[in-house]
Protein backbone atom coordinates (compact mmCIF):
# COMPACT_ATOMS: atom_id res chain seq x y z
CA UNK A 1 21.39 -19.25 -1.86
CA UNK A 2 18.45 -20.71 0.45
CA UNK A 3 15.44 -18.65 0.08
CA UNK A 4 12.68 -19.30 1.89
CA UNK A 5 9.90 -20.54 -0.89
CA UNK A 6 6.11 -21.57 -0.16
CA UNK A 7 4.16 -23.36 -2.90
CA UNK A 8 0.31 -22.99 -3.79
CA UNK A 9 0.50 -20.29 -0.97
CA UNK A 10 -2.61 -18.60 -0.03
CA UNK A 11 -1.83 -15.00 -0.16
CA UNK A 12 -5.52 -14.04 1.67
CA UNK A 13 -3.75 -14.92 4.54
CA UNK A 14 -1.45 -12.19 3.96
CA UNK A 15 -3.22 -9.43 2.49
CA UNK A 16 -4.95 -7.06 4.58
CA UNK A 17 -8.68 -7.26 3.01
CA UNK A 18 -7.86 -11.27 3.71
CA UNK A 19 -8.87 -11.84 -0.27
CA UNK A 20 -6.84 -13.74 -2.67
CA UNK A 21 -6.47 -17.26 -3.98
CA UNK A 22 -3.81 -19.68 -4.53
CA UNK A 23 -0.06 -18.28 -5.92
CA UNK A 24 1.87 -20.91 -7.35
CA UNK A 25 5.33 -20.09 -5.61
CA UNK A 26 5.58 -17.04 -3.03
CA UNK A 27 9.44 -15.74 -1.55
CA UNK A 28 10.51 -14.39 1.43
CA UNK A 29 13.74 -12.78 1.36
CA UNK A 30 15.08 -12.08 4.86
CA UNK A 31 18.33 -9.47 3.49
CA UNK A 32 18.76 -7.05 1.09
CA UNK A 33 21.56 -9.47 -0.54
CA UNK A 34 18.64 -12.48 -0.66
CA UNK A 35 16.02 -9.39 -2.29
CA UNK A 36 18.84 -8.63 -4.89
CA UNK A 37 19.38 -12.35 -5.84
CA UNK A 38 16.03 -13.00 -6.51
CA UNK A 39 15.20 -10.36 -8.82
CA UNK A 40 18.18 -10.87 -10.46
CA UNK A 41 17.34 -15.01 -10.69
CA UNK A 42 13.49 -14.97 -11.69
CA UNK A 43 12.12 -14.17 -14.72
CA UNK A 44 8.74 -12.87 -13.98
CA UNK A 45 7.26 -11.84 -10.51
CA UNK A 46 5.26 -9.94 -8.60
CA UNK A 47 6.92 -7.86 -5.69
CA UNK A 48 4.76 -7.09 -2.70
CA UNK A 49 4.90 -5.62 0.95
CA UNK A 50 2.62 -5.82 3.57
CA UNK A 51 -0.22 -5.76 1.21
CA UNK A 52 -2.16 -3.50 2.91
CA UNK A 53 -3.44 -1.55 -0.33
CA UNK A 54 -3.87 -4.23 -2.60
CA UNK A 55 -6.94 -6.06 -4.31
CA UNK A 56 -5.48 -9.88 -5.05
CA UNK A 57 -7.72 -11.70 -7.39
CA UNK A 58 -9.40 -14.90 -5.72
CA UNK A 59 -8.70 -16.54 -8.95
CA UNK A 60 -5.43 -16.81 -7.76
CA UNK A 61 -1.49 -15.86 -9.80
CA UNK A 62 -0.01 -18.42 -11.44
CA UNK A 63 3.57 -17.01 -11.50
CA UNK A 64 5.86 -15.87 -8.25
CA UNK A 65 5.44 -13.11 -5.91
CA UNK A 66 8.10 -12.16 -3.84
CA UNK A 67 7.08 -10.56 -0.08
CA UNK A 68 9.07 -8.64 2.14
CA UNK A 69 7.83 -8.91 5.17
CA UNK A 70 10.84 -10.46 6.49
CA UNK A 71 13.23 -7.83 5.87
CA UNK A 72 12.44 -6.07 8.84
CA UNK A 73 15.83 -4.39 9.24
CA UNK A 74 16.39 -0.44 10.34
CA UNK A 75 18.96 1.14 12.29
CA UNK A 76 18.85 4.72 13.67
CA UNK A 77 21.61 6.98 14.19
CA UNK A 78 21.24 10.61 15.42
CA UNK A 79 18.66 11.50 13.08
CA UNK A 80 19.06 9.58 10.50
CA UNK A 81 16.92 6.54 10.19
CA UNK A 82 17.44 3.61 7.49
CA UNK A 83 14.99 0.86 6.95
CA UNK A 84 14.77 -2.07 4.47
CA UNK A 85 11.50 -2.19 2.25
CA UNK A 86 9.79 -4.50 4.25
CA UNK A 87 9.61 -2.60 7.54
CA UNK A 88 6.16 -1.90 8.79
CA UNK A 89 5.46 1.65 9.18
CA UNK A 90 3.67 1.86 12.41
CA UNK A 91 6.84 -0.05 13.97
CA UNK A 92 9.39 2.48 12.64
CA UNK A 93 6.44 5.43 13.74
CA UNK A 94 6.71 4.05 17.43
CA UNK A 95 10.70 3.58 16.94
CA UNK A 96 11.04 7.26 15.86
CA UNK A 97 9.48 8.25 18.52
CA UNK A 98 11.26 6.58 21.53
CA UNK A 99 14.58 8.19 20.05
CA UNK A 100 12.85 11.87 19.86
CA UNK A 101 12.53 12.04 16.44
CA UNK A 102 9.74 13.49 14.46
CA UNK A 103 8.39 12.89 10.94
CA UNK A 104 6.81 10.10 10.96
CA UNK A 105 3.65 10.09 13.38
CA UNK A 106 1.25 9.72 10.54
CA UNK A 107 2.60 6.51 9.56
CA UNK A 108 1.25 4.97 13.09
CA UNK A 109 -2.00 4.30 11.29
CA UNK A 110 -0.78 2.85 8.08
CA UNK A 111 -0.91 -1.23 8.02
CA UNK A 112 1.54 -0.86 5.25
CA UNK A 113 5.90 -0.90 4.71
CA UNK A 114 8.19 1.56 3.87
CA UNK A 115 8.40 -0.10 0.27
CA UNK A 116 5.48 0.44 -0.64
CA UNK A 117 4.73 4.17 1.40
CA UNK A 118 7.38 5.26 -0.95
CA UNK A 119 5.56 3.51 -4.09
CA UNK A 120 2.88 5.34 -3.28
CA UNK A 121 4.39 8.45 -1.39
CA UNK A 122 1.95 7.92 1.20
CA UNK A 123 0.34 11.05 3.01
CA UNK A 124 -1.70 11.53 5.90
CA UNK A 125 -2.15 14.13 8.73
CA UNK A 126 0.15 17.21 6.67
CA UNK A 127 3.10 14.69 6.99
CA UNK A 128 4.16 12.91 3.59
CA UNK A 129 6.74 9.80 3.34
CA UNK A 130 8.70 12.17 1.09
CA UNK A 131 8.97 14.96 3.60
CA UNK A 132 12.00 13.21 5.14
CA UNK A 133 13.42 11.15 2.46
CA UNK A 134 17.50 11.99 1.85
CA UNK A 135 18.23 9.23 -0.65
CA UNK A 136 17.41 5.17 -1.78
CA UNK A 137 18.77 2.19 -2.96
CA UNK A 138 16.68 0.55 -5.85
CA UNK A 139 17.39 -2.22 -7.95
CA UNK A 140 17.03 -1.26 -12.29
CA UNK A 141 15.37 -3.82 -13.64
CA UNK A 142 16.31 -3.32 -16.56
CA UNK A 143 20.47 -3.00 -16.00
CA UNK A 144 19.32 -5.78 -13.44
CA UNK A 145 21.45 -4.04 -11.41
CA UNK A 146 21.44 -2.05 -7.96
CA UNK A 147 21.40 2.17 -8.14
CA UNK A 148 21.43 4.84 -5.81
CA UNK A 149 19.00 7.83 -6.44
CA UNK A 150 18.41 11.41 -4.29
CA UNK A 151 15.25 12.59 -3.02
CA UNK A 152 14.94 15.03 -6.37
CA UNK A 153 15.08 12.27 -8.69
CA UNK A 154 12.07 10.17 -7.50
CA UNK A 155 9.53 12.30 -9.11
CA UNK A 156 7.42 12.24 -6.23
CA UNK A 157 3.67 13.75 -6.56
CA UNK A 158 0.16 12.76 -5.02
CA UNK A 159 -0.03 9.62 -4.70
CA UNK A 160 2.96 9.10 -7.26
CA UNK A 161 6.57 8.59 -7.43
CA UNK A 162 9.13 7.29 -10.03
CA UNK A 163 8.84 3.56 -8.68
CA UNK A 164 5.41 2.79 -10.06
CA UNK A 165 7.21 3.81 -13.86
CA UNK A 166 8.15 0.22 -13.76
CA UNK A 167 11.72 0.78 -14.04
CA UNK A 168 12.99 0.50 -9.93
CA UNK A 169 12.24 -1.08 -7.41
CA UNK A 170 12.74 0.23 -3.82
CA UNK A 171 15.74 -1.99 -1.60
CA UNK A 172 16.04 0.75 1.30
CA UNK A 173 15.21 3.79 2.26
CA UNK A 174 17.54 6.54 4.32
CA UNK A 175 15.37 9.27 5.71
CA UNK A 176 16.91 12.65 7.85
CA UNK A 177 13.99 13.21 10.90
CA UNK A 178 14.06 15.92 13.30
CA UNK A 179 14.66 16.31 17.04
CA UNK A 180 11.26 16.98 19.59
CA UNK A 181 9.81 16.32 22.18
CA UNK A 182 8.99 12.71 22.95
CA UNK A 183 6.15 13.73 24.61
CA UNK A 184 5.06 16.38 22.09
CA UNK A 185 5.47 13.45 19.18
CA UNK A 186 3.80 10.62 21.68
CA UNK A 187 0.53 13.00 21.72
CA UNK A 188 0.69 13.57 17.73
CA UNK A 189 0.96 9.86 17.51
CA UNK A 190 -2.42 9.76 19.92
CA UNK A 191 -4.29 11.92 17.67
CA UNK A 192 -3.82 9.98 14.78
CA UNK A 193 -4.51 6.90 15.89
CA UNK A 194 -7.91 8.20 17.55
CA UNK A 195 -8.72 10.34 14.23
CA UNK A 196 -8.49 6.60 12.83
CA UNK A 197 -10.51 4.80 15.72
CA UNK A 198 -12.96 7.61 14.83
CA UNK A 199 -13.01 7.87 11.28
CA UNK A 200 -11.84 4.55 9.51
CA UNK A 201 -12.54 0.97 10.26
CA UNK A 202 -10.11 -0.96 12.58
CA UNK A 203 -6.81 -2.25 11.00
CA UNK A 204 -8.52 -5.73 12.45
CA UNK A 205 -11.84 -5.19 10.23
CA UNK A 206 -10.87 -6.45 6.20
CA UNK A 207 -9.97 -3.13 4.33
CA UNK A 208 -7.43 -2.20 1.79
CA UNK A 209 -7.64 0.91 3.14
CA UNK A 210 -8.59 4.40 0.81
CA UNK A 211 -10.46 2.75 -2.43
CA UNK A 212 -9.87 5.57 -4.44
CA UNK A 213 -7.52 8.85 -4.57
CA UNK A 214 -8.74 12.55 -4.14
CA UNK A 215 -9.70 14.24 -6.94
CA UNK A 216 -7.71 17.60 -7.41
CA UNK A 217 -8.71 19.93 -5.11
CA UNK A 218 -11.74 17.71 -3.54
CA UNK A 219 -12.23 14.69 -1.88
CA UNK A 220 -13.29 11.02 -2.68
CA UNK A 221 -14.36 10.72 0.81
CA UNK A 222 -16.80 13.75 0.23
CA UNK A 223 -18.14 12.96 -3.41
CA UNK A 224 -18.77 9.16 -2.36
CA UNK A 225 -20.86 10.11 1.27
CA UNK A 226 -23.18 12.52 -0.88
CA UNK A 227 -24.24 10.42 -3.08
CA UNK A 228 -25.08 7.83 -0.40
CA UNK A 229 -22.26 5.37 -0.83
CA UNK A 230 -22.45 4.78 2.84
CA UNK A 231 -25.81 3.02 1.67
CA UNK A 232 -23.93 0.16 -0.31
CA UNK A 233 -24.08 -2.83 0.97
CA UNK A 234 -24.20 -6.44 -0.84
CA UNK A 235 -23.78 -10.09 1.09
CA UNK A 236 -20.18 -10.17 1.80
CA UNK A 237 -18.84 -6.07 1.00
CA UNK A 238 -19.92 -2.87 2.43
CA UNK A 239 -19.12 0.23 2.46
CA UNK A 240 -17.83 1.76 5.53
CA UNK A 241 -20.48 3.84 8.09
CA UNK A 242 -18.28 6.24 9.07
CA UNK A 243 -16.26 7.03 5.87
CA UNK A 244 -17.32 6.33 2.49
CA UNK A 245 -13.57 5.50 0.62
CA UNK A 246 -13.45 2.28 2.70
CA UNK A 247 -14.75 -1.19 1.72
CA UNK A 248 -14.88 -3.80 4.28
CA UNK A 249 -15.38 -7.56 3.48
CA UNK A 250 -17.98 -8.52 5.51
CA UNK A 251 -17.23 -12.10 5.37
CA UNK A 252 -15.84 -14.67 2.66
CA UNK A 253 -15.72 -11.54 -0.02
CA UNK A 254 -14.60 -12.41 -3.13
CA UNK A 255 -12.19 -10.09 -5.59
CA UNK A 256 -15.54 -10.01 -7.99
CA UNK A 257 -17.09 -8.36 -4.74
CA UNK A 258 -15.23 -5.72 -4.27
CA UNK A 259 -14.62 -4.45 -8.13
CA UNK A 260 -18.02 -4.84 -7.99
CA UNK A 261 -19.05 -2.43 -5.63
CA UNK A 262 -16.06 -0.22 -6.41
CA UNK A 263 -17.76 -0.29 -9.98
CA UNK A 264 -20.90 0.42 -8.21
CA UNK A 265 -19.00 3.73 -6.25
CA UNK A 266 -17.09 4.79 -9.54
CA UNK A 267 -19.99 4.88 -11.42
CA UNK A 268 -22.60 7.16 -8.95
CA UNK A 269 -19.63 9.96 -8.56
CA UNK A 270 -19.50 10.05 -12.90
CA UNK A 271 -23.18 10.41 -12.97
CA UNK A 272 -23.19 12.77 -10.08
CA UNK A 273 -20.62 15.13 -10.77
CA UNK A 274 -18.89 14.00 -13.96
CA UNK A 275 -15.37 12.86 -12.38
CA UNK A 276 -13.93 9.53 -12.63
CA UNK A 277 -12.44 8.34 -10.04
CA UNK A 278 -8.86 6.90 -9.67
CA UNK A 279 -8.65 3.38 -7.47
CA UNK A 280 -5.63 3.91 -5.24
CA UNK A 281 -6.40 -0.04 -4.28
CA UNK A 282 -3.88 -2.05 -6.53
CA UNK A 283 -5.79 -4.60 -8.42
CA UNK A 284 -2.80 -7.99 -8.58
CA UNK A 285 -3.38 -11.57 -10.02
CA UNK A 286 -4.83 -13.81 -12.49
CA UNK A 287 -8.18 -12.30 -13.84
CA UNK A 288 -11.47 -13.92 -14.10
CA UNK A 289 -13.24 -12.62 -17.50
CA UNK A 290 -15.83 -10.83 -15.14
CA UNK A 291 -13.05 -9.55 -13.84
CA UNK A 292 -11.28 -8.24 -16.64
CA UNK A 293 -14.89 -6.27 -17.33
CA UNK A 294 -14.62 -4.15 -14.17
CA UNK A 295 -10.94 -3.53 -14.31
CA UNK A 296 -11.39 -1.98 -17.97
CA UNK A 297 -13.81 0.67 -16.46
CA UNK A 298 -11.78 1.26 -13.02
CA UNK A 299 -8.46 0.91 -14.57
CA UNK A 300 -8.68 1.72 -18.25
CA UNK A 301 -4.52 2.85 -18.78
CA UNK A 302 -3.43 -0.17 -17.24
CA UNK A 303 -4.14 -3.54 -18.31
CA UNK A 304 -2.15 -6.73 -17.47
């Protein structure tokens, strides 16, 4: 089968804080069949969407990393809409809405796919990824084979669901929307995008979006602005003005940078108010021993 393959690829160019070094061999599956093949065929790898949420180490990976960006395929019929991992939220948002459907207006202002929305059961405006969900088709790593599984059995939560268990991966997703107004959906879709113009930086401006996740019943954005994490601000990484769970790369930002000042940020909320803070940026790649430093304190039950 002919996969498209890139060696020494540099994945800044991909990612969406436009850090990251060299990956020794990077796939692009176009179908599901291609998606299926390869994780069947490799050994090790690292499986990635639009990277829009992750933190690739400027040392570089030495392994593979499979992207989907090029499985871009949905269809919609009445209102049921089924996309392949790769496609980009906004897209399908915009989609939705030109066939009446509502449910997914708050993904117009995530950079990120539907992979990795359901990885993360991505939330925004009172609408949730999982909301809408009917079923999926993941691949078991383990069985290296491909499975079907219903909305109940993803163990969705915050900010969680069964794929980041290590087990599954996502292939597709079939969601159920519901019929509205274009119009009425059209101005929901407005709002968000100019409660992001407004609030967080541009999807042009380096981000990896929210750093960390909301503590239980409070917010990171909150806890981080009072204790003047708008403030930080080194050579190439600052915090954002206008909301303090954003770090921008300034310019030429290393990975170092960022856990850096995320250290920097983790640390003032612990002293502050005794809470330690969960990154919901996904730290990937070959680790500097600097590195490995701040990843023990940010990420202390995972280590790779």
């Amino acid at each position: 089968m002919q996969i498209e393959c890139r060696e020494n690829y540099e994945i800044k160019t991909h990612t969406s804080f436009k850090i990251g070094g060299k990956v020794n061999k990077v796939w692009f599956p176009k179908t599901q069949e291609e998606l299926v093949y390869l994780l069947k065929s490799l050994k090790d790898y690292i499986l990635l969407g639009n990277c829009s949420n992750i933190l690739f180490s400027s040392n570089g990976y030495d392994g593979n990393v499979i992207l989907t960006t090029q499985m871009k395929n949905f269809e919609i019929d009445g209102t049921k809409v089924i996309a392949d991992c790769g496609v980009k939220g906004p897209l399908l948002s915009q989609k939705a809405c030109e066939a009446s459907l509502s449910g997914f207006e708050f993904m117009i202002g995530f950079p990120g796919s539907i992979g990795g929305e359901i990885y993360m059961n991505a939330s925004c405006h009172g609408q949730c990824i999982s909301d809408k969900l009917v079923r999926c088709t993941l691949f078991d790593i383990e069985k290296k084979e491909v499975v079907y599984k219903e909305k109940s059995e993803m163990r969705f939560d915050y900010r969680k669901s069964i794929l980041q268990e290590g087990k599954y991966i996502l292939i597709s997703a079939e969601f159920d929307l519901e019929k509205d107004n274009k119009g009425d959906i059209q101005a929901r879709i407005d709002k968000n995008l100019a409660f992001r113009k407004d609030k967080q930086p541009s999807l042009a401006i380096p981000n990896a979006g929210s750093v960390f996740k909301n503590p239980e019943n409070d917010s990171a954005g909150r806890l981080l602005d009072n204790i003047g994490a708008k403030t930080f601000e080194t050579e190439r990484v600052k915090v954002f003005d206008k909301h303090a769970n954003f770090i921008v790369n300034k310019d030429g930002a290393t990975s170092e940078d960022v856990l850096e000042m995320m250290v920097k940020m983790f640390t003032a909320v612990k002293e502050n108010y005794k809470i330690e803070l969960t990154p919901e940026v996904i730290f990937i790649g070959d680790k500097t021993e600097k590195e490995e430093e701040l990843c023990k304190i940010l990420y202390p039950k995972k280590q790779k």
